[in-house]
PDB file of N, CA and C in Angstrom:
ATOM      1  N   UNK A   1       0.704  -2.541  34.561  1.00  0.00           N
ATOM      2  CA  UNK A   1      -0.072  -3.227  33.556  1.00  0.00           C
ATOM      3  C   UNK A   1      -0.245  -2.307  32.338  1.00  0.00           C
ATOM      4  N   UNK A   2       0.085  -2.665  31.163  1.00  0.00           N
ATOM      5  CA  UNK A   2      -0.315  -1.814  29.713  1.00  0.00           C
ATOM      6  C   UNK A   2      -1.599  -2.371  29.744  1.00  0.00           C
ATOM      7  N   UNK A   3      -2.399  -0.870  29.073  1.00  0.00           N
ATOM      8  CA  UNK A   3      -3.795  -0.947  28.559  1.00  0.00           C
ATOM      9  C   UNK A   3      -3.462  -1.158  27.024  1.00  0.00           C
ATOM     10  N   UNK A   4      -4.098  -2.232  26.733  1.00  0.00           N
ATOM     11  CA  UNK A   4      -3.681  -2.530  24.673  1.00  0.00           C
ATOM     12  C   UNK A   4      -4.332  -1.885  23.921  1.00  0.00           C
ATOM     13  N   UNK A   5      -5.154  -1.457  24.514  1.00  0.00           N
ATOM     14  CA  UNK A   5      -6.794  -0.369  23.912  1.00  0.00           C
ATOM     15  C   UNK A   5      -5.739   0.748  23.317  1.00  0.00           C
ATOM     16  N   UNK A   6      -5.373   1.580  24.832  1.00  0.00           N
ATOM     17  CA  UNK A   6      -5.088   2.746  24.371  1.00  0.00           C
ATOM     18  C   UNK A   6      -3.834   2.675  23.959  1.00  0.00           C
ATOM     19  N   UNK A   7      -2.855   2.114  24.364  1.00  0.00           N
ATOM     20  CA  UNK A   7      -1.354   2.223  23.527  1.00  0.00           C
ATOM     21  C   UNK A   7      -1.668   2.130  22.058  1.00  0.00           C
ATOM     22  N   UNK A   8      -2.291   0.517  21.778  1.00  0.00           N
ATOM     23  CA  UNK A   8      -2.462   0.510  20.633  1.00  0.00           C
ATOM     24  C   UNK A   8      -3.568   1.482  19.730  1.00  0.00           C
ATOM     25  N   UNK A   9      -4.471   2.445  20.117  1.00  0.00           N
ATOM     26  CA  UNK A   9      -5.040   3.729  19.781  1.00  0.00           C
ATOM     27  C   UNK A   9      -4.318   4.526  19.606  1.00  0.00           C
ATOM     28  N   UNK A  10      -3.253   4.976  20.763  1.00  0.00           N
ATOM     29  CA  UNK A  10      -2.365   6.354  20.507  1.00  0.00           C
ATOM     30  C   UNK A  10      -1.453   5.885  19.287  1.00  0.00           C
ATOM     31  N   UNK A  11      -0.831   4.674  19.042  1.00  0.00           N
ATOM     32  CA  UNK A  11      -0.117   4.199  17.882  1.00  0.00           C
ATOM     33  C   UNK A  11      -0.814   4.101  16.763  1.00  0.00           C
ATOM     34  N   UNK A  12      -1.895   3.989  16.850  1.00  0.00           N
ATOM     35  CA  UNK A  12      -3.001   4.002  15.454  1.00  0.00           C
ATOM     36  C   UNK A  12      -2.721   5.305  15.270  1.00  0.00           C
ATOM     37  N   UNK A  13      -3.099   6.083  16.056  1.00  0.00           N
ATOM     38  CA  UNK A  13      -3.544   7.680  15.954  1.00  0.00           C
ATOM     39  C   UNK A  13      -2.536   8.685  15.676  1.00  0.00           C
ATOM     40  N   UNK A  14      -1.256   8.117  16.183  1.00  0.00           N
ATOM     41  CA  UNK A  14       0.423   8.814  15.345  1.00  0.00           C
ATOM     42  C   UNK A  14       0.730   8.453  13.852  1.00  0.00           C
ATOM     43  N   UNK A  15       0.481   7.263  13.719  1.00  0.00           N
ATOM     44  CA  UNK A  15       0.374   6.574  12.305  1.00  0.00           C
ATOM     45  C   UNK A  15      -0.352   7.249  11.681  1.00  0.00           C
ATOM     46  N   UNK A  16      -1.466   7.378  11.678  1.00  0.00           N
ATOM     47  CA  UNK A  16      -2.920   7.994  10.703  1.00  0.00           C
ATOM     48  C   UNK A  16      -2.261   9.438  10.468  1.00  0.00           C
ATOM     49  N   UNK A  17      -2.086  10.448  11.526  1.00  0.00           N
ATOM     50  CA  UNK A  17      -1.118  11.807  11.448  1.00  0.00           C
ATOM     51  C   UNK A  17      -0.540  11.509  10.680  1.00  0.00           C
ATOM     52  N   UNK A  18       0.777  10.910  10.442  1.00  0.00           N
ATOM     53  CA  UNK A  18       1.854  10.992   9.837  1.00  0.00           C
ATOM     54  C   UNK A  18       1.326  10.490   8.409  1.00  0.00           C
ATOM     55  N   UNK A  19       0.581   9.494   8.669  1.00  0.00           N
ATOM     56  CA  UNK A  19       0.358   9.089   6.733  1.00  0.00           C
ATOM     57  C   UNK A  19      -0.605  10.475   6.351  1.00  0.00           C
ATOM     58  N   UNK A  20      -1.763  11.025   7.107  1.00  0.00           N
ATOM     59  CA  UNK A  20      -2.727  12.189   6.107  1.00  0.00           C
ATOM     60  C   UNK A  20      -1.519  13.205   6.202  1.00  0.00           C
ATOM     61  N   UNK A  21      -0.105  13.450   6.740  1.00  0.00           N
ATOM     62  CA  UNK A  21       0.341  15.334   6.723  1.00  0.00           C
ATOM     63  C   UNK A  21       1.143  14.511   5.350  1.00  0.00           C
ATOM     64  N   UNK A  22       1.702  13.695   4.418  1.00  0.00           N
ATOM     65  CA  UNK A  22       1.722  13.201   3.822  1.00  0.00           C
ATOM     66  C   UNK A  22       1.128  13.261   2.546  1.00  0.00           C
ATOM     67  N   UNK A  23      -0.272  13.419   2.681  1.00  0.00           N
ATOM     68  CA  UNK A  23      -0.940  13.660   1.789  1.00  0.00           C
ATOM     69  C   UNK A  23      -0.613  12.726   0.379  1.00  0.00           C
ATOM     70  N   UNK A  24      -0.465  11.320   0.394  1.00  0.00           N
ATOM     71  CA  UNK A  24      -0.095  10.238  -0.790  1.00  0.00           C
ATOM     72  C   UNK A  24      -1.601  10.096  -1.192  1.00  0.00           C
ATOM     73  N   UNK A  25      -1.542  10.094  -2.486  1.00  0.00           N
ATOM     74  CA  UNK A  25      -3.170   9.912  -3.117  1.00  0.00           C
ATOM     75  C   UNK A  25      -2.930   8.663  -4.554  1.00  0.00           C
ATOM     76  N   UNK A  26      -1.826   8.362  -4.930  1.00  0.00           N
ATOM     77  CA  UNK A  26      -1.516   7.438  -5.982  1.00  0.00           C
ATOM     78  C   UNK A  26      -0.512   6.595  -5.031  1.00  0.00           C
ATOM     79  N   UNK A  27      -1.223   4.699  -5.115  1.00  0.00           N
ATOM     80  CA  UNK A  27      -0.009   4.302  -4.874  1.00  0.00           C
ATOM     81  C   UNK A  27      -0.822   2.929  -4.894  1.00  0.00           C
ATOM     82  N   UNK A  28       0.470   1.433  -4.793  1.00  0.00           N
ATOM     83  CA  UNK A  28       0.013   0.371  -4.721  1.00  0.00           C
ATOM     84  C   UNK A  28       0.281  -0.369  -3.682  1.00  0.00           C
ATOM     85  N   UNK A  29      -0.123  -1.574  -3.074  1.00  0.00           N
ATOM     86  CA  UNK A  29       0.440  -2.451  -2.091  1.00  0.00           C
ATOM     87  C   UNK A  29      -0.024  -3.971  -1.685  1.00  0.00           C
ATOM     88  N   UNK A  30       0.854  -4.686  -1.729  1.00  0.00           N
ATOM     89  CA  UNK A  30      -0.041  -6.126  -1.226  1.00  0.00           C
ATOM     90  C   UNK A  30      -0.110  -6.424   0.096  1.00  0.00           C
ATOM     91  N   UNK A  31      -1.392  -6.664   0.066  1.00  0.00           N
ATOM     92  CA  UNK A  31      -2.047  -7.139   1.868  1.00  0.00           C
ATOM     93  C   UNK A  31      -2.698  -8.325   1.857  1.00  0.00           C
ATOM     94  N   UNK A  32      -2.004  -8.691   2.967  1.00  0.00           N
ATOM     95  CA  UNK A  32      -2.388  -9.959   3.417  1.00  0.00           C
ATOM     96  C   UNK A  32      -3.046  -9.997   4.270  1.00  0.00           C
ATOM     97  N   UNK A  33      -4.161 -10.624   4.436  1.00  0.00           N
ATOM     98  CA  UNK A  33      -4.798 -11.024   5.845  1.00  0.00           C
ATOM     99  C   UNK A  33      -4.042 -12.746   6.200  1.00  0.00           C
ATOM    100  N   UNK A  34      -4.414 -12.298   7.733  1.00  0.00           N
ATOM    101  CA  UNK A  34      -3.916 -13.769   8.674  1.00  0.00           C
ATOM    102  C   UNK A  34      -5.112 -13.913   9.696  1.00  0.00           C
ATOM    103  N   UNK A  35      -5.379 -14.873   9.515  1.00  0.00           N
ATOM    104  CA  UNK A  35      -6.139 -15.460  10.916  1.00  0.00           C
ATOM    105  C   UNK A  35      -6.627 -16.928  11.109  1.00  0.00           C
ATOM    106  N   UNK A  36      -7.422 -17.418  11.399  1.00  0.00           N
ATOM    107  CA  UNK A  36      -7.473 -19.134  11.639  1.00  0.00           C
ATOM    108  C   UNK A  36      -8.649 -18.964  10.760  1.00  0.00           C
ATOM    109  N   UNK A  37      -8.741 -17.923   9.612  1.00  0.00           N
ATOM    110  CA  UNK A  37     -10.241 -18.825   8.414  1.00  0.00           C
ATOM    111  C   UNK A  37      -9.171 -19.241   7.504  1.00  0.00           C
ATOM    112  N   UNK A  38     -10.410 -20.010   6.752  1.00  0.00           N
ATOM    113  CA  UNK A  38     -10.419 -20.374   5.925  1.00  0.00           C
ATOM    114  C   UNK A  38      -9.983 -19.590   4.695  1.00  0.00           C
ATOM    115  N   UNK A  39      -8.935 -19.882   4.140  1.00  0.00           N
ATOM    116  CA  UNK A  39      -8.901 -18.743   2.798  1.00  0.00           C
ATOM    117  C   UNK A  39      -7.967 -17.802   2.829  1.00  0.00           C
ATOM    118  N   UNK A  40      -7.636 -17.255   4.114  1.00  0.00           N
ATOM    119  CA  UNK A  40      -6.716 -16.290   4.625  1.00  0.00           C
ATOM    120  C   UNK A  40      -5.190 -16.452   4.122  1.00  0.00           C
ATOM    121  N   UNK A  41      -4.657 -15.717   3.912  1.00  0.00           N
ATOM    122  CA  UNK A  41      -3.034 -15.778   3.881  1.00  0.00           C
ATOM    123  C   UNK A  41      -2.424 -15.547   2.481  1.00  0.00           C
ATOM    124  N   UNK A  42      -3.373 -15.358   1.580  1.00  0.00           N
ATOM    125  CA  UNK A  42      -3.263 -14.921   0.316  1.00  0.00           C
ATOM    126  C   UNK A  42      -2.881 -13.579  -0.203  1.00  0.00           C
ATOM    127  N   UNK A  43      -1.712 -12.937  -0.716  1.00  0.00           N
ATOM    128  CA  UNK A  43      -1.822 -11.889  -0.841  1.00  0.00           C
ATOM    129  C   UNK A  43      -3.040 -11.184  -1.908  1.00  0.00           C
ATOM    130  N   UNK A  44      -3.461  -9.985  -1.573  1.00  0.00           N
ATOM    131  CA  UNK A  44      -3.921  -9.229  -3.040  1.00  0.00           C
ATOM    132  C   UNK A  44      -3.311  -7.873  -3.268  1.00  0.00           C
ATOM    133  N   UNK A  45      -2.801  -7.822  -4.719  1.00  0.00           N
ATOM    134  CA  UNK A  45      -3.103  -6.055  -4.587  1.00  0.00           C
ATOM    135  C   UNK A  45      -3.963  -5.431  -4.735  1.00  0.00           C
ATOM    136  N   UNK A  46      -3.620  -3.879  -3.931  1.00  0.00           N
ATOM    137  CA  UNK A  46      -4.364  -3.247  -3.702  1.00  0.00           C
ATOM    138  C   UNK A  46      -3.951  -1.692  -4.825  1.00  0.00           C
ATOM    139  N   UNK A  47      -4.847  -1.366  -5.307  1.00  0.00           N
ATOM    140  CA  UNK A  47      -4.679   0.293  -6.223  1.00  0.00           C
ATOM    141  C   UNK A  47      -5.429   0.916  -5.804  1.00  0.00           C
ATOM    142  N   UNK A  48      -4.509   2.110  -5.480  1.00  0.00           N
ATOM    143  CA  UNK A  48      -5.171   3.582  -5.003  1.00  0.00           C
ATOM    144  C   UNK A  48      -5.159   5.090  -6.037  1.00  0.00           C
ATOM    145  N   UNK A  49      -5.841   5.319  -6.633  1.00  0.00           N
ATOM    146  CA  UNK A  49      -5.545   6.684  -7.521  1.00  0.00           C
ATOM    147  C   UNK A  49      -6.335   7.602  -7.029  1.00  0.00           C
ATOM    148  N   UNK A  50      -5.881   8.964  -7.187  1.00  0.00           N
ATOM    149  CA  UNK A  50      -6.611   9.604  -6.351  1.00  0.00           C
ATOM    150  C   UNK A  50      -7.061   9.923  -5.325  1.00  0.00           C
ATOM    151  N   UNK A  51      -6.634   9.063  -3.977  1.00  0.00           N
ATOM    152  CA  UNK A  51      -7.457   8.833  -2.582  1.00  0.00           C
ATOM    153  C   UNK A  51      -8.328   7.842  -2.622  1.00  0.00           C
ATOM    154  N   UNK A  52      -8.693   7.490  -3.621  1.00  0.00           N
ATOM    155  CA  UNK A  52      -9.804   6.337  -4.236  1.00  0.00           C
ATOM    156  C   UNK A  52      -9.232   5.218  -4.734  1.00  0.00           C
ATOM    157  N   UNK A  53      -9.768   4.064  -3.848  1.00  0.00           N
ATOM    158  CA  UNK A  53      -9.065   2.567  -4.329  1.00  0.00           C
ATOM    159  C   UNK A  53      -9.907   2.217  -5.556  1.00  0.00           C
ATOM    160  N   UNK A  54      -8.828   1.849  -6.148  1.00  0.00           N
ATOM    161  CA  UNK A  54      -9.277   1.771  -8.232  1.00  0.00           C
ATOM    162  C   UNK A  54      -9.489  -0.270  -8.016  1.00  0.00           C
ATOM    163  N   UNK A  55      -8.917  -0.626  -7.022  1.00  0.00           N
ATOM    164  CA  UNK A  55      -9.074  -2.327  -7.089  1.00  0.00           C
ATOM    165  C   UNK A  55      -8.273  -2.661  -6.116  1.00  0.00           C
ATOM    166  N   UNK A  56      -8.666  -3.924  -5.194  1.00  0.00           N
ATOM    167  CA  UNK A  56     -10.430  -4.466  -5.561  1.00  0.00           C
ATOM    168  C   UNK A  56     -11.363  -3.658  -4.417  1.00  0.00           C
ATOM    169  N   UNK A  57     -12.420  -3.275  -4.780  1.00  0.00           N
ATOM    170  CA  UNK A  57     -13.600  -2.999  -3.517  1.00  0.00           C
ATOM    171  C   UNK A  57     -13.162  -3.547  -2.192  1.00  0.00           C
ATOM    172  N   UNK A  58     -13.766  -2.947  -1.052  1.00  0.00           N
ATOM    173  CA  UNK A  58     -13.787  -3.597  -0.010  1.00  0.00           C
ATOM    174  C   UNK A  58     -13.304  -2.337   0.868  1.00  0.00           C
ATOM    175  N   UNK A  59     -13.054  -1.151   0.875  1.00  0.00           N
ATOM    176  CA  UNK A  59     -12.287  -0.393   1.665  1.00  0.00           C
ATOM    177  C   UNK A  59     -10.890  -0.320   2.285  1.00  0.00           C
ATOM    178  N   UNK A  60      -9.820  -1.085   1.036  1.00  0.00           N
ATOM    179  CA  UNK A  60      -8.889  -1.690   1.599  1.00  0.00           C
ATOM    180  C   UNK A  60      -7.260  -0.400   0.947  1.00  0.00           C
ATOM    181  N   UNK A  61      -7.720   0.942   1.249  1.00  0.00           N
ATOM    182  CA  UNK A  61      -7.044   1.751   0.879  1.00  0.00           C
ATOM    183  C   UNK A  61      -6.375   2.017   2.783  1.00  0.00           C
ATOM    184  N   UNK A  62      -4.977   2.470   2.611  1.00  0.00           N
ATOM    185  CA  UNK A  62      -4.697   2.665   3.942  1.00  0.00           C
ATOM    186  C   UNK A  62      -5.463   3.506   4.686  1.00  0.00           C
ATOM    187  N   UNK A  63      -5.958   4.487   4.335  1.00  0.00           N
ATOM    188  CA  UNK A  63      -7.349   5.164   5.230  1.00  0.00           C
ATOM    189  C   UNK A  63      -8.218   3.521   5.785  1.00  0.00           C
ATOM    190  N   UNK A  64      -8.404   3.097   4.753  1.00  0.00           N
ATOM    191  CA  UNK A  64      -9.183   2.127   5.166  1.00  0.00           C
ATOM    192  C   UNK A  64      -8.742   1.115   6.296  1.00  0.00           C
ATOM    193  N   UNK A  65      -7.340   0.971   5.975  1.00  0.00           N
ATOM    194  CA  UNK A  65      -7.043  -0.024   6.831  1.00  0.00           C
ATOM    195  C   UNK A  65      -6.630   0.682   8.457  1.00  0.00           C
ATOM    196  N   UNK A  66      -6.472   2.318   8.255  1.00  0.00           N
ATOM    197  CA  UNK A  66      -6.615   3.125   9.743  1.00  0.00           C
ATOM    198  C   UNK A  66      -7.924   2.761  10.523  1.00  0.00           C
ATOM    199  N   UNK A  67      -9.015   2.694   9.633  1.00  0.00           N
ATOM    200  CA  UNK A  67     -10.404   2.498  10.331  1.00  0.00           C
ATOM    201  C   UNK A  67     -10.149   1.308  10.579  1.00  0.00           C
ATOM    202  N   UNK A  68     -10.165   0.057  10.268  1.00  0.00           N
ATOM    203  CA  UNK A  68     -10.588  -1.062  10.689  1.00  0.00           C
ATOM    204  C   UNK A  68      -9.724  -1.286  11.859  1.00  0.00           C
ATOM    205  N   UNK A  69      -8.637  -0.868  12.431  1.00  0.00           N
ATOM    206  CA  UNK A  69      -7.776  -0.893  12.755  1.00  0.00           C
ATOM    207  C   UNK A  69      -8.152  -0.092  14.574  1.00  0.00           C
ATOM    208  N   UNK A  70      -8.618   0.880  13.882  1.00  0.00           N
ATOM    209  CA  UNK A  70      -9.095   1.670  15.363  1.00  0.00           C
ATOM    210  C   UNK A  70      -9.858   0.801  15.929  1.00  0.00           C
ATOM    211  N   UNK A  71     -10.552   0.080  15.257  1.00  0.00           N
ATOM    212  CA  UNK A  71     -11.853  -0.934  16.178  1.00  0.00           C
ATOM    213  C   UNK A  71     -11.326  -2.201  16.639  1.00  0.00           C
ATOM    214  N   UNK A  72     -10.304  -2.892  16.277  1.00  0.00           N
ATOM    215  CA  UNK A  72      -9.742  -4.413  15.601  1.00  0.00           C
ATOM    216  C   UNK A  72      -8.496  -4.169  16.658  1.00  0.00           C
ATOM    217  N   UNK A  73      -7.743  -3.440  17.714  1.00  0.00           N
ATOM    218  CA  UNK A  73      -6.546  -3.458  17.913  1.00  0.00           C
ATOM    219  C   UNK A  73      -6.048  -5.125  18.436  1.00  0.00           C
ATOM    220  N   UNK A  74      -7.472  -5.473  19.374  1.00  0.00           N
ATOM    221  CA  UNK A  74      -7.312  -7.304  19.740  1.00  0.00           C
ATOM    222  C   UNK A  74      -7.819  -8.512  18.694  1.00  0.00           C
ATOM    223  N   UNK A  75      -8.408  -7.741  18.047  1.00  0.00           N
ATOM    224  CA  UNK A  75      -9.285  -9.152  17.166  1.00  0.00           C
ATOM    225  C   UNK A  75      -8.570  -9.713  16.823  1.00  0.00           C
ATOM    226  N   UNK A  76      -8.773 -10.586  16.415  1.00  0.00           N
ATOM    227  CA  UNK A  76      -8.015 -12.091  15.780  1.00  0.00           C
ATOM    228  C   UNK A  76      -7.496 -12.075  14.575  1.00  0.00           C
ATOM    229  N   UNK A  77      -7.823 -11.024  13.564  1.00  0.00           N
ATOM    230  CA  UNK A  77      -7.707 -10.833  12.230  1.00  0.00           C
ATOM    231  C   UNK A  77      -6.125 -10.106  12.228  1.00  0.00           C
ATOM    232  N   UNK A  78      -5.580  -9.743  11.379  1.00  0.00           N
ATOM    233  CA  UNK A  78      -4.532  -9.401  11.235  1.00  0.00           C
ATOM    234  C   UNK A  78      -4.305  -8.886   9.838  1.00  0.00           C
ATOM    235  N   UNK A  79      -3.525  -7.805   9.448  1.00  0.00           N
ATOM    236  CA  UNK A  79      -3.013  -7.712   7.837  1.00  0.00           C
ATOM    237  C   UNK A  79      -1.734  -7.396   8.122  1.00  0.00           C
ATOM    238  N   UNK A  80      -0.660  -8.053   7.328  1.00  0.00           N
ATOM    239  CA  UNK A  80       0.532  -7.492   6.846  1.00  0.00           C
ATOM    240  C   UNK A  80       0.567  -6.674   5.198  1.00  0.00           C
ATOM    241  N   UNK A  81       1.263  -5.756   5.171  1.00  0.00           N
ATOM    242  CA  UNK A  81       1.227  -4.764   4.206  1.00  0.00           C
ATOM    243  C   UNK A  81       2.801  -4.669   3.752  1.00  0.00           C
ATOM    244  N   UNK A  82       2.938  -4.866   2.320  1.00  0.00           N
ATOM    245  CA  UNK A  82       4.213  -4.754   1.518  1.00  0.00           C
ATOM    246  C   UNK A  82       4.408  -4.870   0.353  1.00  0.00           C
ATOM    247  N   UNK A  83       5.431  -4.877  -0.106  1.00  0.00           N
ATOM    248  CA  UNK A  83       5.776  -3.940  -1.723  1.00  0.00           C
ATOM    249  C   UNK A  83       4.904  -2.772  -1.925  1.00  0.00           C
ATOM    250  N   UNK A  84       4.746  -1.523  -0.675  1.00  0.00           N
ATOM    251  CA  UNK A  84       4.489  -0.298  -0.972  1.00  0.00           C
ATOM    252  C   UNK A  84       4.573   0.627  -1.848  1.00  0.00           C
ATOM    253  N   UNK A  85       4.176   1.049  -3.069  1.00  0.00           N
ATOM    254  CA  UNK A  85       4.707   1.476  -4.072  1.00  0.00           C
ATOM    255  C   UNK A  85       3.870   2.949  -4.733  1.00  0.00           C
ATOM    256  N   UNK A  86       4.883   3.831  -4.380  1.00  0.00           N
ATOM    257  CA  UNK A  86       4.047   5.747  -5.080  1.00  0.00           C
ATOM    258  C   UNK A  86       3.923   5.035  -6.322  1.00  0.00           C
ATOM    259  N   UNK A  87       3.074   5.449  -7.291  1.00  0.00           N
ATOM    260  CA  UNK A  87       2.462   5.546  -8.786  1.00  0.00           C
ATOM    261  C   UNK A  87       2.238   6.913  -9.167  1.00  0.00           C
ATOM    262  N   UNK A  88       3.171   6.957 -10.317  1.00  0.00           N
ATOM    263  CA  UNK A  88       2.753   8.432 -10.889  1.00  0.00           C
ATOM    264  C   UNK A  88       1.295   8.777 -11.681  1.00  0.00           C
TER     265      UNK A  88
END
């Protein structure tokens, strides 16, 4: 039997490594949430300068999306992430 907890933890937790030895502090990306609300499925972008998301609020910088992520591995919610883009 797989535990989804921890596979999907140790895979959070290789991911998060590899993006902070990385060290990216400028960059852009559109995320989508999916789930059965209302409203969902819309992309937005997202801007990061500095380590600091410049738009929109919400904690939706990939740090951010490591945290929600550690807690969320079953929830119902979901984000896809694309057109990844460094900014000088």
């Amino acid at each position: 039997m797989v535990d989804i907890h921890a596979d999907g933890a140790a895979i959070i937790t290789a991911a998060r490594q590899q993006w902070d030895t990385r060290a990216i502090k400028d960059y852009t990306f559109a995320l989508t949430p999916f789930c059965f609300c209302a409203g969902m499925g819309l992309p937005i972008t997202v801007q990061v300068r500095n380590g600091e998301e410049a738009s929109p609020a919400g904690n939706l910088s990939v740090n951010g999306l490591f945290d929600w992520s550690e807690f969320a591995v079953d929830d119902e919610i979901g984000y896809a992430v694309s057109d990844f883009q460094l900014t000088p």
